[in-house]
C-alpha atoms as a PDB file:
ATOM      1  CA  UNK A   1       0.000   0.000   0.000  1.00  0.00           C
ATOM      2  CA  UNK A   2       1.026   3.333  -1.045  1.00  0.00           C
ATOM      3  CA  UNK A   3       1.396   6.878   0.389  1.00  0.00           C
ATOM      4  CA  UNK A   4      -2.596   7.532   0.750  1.00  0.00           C
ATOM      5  CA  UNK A   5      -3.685   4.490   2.570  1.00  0.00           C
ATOM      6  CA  UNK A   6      -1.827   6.181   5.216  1.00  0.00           C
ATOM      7  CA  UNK A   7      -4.538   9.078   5.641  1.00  0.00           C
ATOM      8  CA  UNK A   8      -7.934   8.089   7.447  1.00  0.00           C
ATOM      9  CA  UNK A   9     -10.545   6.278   5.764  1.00  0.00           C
ATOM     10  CA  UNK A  10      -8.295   5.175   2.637  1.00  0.00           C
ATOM     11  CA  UNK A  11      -8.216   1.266   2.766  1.00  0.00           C
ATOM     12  CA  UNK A  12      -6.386  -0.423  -0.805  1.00  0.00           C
ATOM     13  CA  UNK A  13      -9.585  -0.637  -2.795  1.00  0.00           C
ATOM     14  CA  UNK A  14     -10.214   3.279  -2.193  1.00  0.00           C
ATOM     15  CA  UNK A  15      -6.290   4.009  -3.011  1.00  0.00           C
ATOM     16  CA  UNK A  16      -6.715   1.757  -5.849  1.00  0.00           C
ATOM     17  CA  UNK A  17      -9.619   3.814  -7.437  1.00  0.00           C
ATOM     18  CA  UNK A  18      -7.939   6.929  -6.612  1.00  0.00           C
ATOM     19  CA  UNK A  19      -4.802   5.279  -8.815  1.00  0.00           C
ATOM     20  CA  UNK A  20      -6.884   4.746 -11.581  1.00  0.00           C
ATOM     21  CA  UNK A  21      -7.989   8.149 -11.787  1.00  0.00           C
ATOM     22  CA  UNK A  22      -4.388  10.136 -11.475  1.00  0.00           C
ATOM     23  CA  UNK A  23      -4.843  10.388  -7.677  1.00  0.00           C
ATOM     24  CA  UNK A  24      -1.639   8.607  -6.107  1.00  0.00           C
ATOM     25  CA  UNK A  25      -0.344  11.103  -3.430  1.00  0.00           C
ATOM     26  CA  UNK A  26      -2.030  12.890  -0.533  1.00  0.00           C
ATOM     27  CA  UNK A  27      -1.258  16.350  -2.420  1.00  0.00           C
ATOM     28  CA  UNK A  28      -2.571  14.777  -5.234  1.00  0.00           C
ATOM     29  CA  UNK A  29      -5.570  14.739  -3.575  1.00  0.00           C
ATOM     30  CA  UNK A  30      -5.287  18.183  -1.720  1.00  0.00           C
ATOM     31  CA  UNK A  31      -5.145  19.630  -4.920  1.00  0.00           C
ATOM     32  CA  UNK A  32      -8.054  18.093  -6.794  1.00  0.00           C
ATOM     33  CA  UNK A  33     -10.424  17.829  -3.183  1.00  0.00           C
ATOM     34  CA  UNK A  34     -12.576  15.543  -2.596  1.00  0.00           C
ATOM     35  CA  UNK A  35     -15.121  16.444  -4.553  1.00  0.00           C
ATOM     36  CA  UNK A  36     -13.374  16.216  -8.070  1.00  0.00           C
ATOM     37  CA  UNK A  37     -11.664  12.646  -6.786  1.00  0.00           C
ATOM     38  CA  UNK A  38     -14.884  11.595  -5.939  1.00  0.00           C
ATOM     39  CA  UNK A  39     -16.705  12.804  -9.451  1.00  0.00           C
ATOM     40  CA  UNK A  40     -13.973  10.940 -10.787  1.00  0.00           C
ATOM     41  CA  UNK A  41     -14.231   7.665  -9.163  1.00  0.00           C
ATOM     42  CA  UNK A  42     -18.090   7.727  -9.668  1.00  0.00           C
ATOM     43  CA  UNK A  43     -17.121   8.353 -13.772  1.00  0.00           C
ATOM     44  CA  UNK A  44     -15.545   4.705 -13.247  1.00  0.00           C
ATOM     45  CA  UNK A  45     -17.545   3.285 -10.698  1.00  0.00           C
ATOM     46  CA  UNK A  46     -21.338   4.237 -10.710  1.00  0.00           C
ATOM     47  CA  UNK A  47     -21.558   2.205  -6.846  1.00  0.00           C
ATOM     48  CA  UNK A  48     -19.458   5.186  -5.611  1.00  0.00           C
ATOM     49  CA  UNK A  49     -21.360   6.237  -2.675  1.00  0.00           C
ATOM     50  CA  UNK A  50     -21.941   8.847  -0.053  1.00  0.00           C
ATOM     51  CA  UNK A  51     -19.598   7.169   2.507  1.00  0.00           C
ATOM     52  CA  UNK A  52     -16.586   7.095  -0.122  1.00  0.00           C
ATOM     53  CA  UNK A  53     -17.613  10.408  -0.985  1.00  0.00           C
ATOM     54  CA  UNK A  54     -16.936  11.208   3.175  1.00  0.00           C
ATOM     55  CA  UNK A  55     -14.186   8.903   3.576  1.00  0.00           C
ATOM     56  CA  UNK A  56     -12.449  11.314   1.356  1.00  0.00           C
ATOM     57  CA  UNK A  57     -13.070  14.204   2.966  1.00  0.00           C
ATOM     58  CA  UNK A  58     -12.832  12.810   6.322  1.00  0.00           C
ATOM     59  CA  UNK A  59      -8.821  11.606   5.036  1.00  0.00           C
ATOM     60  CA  UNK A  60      -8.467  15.623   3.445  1.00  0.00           C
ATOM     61  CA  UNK A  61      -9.384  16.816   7.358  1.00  0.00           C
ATOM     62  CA  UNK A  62      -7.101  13.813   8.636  1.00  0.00           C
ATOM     63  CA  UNK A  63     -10.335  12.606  10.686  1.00  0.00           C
ATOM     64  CA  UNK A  64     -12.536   9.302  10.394  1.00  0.00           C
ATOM     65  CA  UNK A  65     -15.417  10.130   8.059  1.00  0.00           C
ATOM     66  CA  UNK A  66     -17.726   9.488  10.842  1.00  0.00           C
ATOM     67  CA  UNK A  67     -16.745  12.853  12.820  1.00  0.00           C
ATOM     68  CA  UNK A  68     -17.003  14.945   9.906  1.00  0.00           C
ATOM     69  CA  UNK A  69     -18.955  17.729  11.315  1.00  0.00           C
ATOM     70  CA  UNK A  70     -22.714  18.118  10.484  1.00  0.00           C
ATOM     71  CA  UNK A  71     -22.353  20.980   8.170  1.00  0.00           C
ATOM     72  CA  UNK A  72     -19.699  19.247   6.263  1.00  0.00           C
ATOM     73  CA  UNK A  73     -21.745  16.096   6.170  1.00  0.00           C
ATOM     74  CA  UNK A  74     -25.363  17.940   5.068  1.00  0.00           C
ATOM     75  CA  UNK A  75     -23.203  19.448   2.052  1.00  0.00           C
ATOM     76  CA  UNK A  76     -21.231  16.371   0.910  1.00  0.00           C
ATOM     77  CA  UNK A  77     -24.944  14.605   1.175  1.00  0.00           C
ATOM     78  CA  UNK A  78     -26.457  17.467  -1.409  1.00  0.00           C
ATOM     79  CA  UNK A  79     -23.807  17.203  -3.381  1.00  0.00           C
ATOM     80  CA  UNK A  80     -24.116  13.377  -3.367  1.00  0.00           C
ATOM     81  CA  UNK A  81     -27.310  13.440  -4.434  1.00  0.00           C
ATOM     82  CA  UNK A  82     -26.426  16.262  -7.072  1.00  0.00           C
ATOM     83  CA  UNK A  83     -24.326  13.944  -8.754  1.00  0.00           C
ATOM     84  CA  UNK A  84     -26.273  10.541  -8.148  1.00  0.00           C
ATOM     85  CA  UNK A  85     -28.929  10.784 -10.765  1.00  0.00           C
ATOM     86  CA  UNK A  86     -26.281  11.250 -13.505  1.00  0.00           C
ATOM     87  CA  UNK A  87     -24.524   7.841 -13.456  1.00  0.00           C
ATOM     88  CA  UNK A  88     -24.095   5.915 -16.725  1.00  0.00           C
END
């Protein structure tokens, strides 16, 4: 396992996917956000979900996903579902 699965909440298949899409360092990811990694993941992978979607923001903050604060995690959840109904 590489640089990334040494942030919070990236396990091998999520620094895998993040591979495939360009993403192989944590500034990598810094620079794009979690967000655009995520956009491009679900591009690839239509299962990407809401919880990948945190997991990245959660290893961004350097927290676990599930203490994202509540404001973060209402606006990762509209953007979610922003992005949801677009899938191939």
């Amino acid at each position: 396992m590489g640089e990334l699965a040494k942030l919070p909440n990236i396990a091998k298949k999520l620094e895998t996917q993040l591979a495939e899409v360009g993403i192989t360092t944590g500034q990598a990811l810094r620079s794009v956000g979690s967000r655009e990694a995520w956009l491009r993941i679900f591009e690839r992978d239509s299962s990407a979900c809401l919880m990948r979607l945190s997991a990245l923001e959660g290893a961004l903050r350097g927290v676990r996903w599930h203490y994202l604060d509540e404001e973060t995690k209402k606006e990762l959840k509209a953007f979610y579902h922003q992005h949801k109904g677009k899938s191939k």
